[in-house]
Protein backbone atom coordinates (compact mmCIF):
# COMPACT_ATOMS: atom_id res chain seq x y z
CA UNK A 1 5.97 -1.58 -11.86
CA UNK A 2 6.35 -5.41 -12.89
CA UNK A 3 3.99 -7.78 -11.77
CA UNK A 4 6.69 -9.06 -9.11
CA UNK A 5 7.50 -5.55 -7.06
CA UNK A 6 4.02 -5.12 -7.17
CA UNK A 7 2.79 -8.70 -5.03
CA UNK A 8 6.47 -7.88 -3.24
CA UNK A 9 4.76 -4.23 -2.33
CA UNK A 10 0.90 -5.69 -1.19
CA UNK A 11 2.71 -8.31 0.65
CA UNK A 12 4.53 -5.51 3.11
CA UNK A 13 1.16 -3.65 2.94
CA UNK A 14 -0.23 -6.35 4.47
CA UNK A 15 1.95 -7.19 6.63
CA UNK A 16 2.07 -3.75 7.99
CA UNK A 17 -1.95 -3.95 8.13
CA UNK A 18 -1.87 -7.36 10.54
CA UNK A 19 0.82 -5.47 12.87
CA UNK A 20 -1.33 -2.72 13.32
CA UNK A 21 -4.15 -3.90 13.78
CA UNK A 22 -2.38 -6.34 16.88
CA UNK A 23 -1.23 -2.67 17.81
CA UNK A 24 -5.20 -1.24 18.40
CA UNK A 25 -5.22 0.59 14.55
CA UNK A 26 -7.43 0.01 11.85
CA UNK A 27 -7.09 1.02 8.20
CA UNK A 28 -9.86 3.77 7.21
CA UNK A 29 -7.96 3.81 3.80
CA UNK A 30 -5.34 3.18 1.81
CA UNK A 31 -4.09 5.78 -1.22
CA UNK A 32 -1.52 5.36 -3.59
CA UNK A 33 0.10 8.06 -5.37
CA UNK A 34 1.00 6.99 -8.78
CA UNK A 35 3.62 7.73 -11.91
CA UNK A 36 2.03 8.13 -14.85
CA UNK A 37 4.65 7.26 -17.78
CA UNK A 38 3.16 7.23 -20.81
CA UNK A 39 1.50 3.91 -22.04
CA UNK A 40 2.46 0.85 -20.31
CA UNK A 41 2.31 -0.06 -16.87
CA UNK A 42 2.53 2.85 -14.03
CA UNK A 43 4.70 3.25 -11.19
CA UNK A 44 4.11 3.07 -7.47
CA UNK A 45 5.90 6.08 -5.74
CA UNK A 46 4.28 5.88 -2.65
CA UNK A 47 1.27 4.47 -0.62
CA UNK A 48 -0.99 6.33 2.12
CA UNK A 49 -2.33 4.15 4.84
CA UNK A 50 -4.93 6.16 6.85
CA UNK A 51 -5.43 4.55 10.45
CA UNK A 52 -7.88 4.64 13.39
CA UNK A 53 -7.65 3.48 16.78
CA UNK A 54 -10.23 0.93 17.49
């Protein structure tokens, strides 16, 4: 994953956090599940996010 996608990608993970969290969630955790390719960067393929209601 280049260095863009990947500040593209924790943008809309944060964003997602701040509406939640207006919604009454809060993130316990977050997990990514990632693609291992060899050497050289890895790939995102998806992200996990764990919430509790406050």
């Amino acid at each position: 994953m280049k260095a863009k996608e990947l500040k593209l990608l924790e943008a809309s993970i944060n964003e997602a956090i701040k509406l939640l969290y207006k919604d009454g969630y809060i993130v316990t955790e977050i997990d990514t599940d990632k693609d291992y390719m060899g050497p050289g960067p890895s790939r995102v393929k998806s992200v996990k996010i764990i919430l509790a209601t406050r």
